[in-house]
Protein backbone atom coordinates (compact mmCIF):
# COMPACT_ATOMS: atom_id res chain seq x y z
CA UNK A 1 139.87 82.82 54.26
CA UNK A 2 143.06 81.06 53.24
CA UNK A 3 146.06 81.40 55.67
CA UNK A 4 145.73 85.05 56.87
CA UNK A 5 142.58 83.57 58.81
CA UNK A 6 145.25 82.35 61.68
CA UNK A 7 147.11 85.89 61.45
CA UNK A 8 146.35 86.42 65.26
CA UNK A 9 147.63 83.31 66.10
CA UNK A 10 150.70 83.25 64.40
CA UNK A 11 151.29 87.26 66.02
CA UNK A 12 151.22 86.10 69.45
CA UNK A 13 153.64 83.15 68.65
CA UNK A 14 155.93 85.89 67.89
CA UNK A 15 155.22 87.70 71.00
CA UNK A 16 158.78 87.46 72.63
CA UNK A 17 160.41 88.46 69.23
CA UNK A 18 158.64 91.53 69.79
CA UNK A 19 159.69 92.52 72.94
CA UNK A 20 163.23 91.79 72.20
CA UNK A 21 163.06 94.03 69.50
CA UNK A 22 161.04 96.78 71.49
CA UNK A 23 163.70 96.75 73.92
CA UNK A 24 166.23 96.83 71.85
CA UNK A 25 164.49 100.05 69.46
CA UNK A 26 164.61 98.58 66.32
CA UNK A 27 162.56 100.43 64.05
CA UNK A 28 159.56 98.79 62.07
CA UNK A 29 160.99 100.68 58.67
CA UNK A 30 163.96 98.21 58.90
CA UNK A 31 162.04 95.11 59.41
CA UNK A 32 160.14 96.18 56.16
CA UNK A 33 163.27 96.74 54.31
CA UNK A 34 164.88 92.97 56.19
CA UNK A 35 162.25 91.80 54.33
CA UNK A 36 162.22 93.00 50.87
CA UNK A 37 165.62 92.23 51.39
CA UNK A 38 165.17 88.23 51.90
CA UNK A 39 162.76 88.32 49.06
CA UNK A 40 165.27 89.19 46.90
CA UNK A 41 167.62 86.52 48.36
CA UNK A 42 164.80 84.51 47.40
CA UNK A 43 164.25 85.31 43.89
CA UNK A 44 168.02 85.21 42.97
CA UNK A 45 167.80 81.47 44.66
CA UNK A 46 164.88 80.82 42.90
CA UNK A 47 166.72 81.32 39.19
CA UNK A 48 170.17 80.51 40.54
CA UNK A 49 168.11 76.77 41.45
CA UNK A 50 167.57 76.18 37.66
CA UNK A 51 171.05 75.44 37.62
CA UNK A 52 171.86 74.23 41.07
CA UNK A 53 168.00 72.48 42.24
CA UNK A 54 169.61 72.30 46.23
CA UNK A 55 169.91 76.18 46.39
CA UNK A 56 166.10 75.98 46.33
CA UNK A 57 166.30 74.28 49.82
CA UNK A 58 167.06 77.88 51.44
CA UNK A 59 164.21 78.88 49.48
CA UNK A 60 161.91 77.88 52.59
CA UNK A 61 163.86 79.74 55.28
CA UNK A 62 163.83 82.65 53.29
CA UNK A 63 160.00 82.51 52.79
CA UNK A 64 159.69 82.14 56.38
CA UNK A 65 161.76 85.13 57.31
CA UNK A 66 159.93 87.57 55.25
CA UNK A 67 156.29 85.73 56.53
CA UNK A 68 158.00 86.40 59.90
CA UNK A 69 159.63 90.17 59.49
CA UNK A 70 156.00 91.37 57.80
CA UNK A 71 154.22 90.41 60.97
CA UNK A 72 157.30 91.67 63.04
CA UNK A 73 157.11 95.23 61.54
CA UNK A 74 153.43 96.16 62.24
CA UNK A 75 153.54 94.35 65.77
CA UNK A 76 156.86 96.62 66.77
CA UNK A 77 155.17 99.94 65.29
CA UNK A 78 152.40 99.60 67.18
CA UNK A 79 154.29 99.10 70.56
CA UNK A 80 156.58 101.72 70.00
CA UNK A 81 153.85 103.53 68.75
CA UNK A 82 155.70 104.48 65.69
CA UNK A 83 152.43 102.98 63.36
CA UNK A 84 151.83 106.07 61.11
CA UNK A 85 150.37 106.65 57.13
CA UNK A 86 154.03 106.50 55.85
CA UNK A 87 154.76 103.13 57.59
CA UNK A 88 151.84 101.60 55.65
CA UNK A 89 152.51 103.03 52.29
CA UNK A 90 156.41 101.18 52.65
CA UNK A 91 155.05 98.51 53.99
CA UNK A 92 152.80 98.07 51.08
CA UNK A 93 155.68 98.74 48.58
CA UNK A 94 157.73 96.50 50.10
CA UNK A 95 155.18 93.83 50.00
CA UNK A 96 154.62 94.25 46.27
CA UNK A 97 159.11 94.76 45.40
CA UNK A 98 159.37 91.65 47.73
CA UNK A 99 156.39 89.88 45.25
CA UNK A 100 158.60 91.31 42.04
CA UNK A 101 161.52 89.58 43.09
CA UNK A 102 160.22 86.78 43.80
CA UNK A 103 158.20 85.83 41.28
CA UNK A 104 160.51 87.97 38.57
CA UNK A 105 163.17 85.88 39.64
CA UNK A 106 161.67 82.46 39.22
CA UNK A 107 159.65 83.70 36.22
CA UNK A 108 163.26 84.50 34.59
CA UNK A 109 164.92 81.11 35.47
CA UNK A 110 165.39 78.83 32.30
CA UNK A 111 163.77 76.11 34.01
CA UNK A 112 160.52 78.17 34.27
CA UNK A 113 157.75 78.86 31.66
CA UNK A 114 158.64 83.08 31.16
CA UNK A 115 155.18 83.66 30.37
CA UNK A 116 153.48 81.60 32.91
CA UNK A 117 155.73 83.09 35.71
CA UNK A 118 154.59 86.84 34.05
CA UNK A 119 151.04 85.86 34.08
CA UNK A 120 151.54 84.65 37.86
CA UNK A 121 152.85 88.14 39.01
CA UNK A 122 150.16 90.15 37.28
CA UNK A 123 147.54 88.69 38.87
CA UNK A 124 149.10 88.91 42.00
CA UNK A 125 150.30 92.62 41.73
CA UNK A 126 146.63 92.99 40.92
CA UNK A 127 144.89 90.91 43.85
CA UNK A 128 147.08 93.10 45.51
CA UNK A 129 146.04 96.53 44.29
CA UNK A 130 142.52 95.88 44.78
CA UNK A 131 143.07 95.29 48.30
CA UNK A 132 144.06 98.65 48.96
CA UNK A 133 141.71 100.17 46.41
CA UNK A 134 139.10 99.05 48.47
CA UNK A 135 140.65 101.28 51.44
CA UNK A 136 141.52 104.12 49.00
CA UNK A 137 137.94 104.01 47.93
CA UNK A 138 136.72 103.88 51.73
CA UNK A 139 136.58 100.42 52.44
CA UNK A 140 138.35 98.45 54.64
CA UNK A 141 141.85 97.17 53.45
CA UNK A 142 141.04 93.54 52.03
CA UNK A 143 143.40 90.43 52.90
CA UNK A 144 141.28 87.70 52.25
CA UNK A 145 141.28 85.28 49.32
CA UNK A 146 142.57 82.10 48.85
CA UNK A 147 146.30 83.08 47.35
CA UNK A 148 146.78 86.04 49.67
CA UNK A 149 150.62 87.19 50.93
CA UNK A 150 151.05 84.32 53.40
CA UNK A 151 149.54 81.63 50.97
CA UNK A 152 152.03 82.07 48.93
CA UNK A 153 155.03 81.65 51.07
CA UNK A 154 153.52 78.77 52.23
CA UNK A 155 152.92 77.44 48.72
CA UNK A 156 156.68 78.44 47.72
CA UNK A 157 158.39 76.76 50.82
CA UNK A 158 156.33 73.55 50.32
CA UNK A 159 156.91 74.00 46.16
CA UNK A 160 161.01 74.57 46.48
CA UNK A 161 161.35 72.24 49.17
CA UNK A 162 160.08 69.64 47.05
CA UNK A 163 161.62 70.92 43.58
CA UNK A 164 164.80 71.09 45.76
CA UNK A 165 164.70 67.35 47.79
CA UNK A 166 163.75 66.01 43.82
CA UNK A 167 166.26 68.15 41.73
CA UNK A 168 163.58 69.38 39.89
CA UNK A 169 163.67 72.65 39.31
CA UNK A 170 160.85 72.55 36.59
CA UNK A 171 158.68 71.04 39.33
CA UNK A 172 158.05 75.05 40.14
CA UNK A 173 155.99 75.67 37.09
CA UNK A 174 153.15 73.88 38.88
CA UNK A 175 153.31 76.63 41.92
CA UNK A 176 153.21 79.44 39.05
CA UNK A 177 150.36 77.85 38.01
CA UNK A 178 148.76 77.46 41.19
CA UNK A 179 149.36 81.23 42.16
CA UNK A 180 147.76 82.39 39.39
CA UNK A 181 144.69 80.40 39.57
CA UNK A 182 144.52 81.42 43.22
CA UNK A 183 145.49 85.44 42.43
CA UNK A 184 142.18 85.08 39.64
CA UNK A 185 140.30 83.77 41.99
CA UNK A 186 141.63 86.34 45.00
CA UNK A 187 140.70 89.03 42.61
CA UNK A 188 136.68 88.30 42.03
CA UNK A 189 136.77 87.56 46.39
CA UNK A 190 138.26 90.91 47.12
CA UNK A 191 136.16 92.55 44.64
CA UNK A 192 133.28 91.05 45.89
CA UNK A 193 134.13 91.76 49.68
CA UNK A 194 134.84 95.55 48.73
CA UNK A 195 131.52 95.89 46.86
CA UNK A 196 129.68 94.27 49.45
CA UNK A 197 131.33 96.77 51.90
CA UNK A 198 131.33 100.18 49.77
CA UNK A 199 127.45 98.90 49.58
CA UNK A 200 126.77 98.73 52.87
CA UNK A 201 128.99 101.69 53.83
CA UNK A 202 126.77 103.86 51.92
């Protein structure tokens, strides 16, 4: 459900990405921390945009390098077979400091409702959380949902593009909005999905 549905898809479109990175050793840990590291880009962009809406055109490329870099790291520790417990617990923090600064940044922009954009990352750090509960707990690692990782980078390109193109920074109160209907409703999916699958499991 929701864009992680075409997650094979958009792996093999990175295919020769890949193998330039294989051969050139890069190691998945860096791709993780590239990453975080755009996020952050992002989330100053995002509050530097209340003052200056065309910064928020970057915001796009930005979303689209950390889409691209989270799919990258996996895909090159599994070639080099460097996949290993570690690798998935910083993968999973950096997923959830690249969400921080992202979200903390636009929730912190004068332009932005403060409470709204809190709201937004709460439910999000929580959709999150549940998703690997339900592999702490001996389920399978949920990604589904309708506001999942990938959703929203899609959402926030499309949302700063247009805030940007407009000079209407405000504009991105509507996305915070939208994430955190979608996190809510990502939250009673996974939980069902995990239930469903500790149930069955038993």
């Amino acid at each position: 459900m929701g864009v992680y549905a075409i997650k094979p898809v958009f792996q093999r479109s990175l295919g020769g990405a890949e193998a330039w990175l294989v051969a050139r050793r890069a190691h998945p840990d860096m791709l993780t921390a590239a990453a975080v590291a755009l996020a952050v880009v992002g989330g100053a962009l995002l509050w530097a945009g209340a003052w200056a809406p065309a910064l928020l055109l970057l915001v796009p490329l930005l979303a689209l390098g950390r889409t691209v870099l989270n799919a990258l790291d996996g895909l090159v520790a599994r070639r080099t077979g460097r996949a290993r417990p570690w690798g998935e617990v910083l993968n999973e923090m950096g997923d959830r400091l690249a969400d921080v600064a992202l979200l903390g940044g636009l929730a912190l922009a004068p332009t932005t409702d403060g409470r709204l954009g809190a709201a937004a990352l709460v439910a999000v750090l929580l959709s999150s959380y549940l998703g690997v509960l339900s592999k702490a707990a001996g389920g399978p690692r949920q990604y589904g949902g309708v506001m999942g990782k990938a959703d929203r980078m899609l959402y926030l390109a499309l949302a700063a593009l247009v805030a940007g193109l407009a000079g209407r920074p405000e504009w991105l109160n509507v996305y915070l909005a939208v994430v955190l209907g979608g996190a809510l409703v990502t939250c009673a999916q996974r939980g069902r999905e995990t239930y469903v699958a500790l149930q069955s499991g038993r």
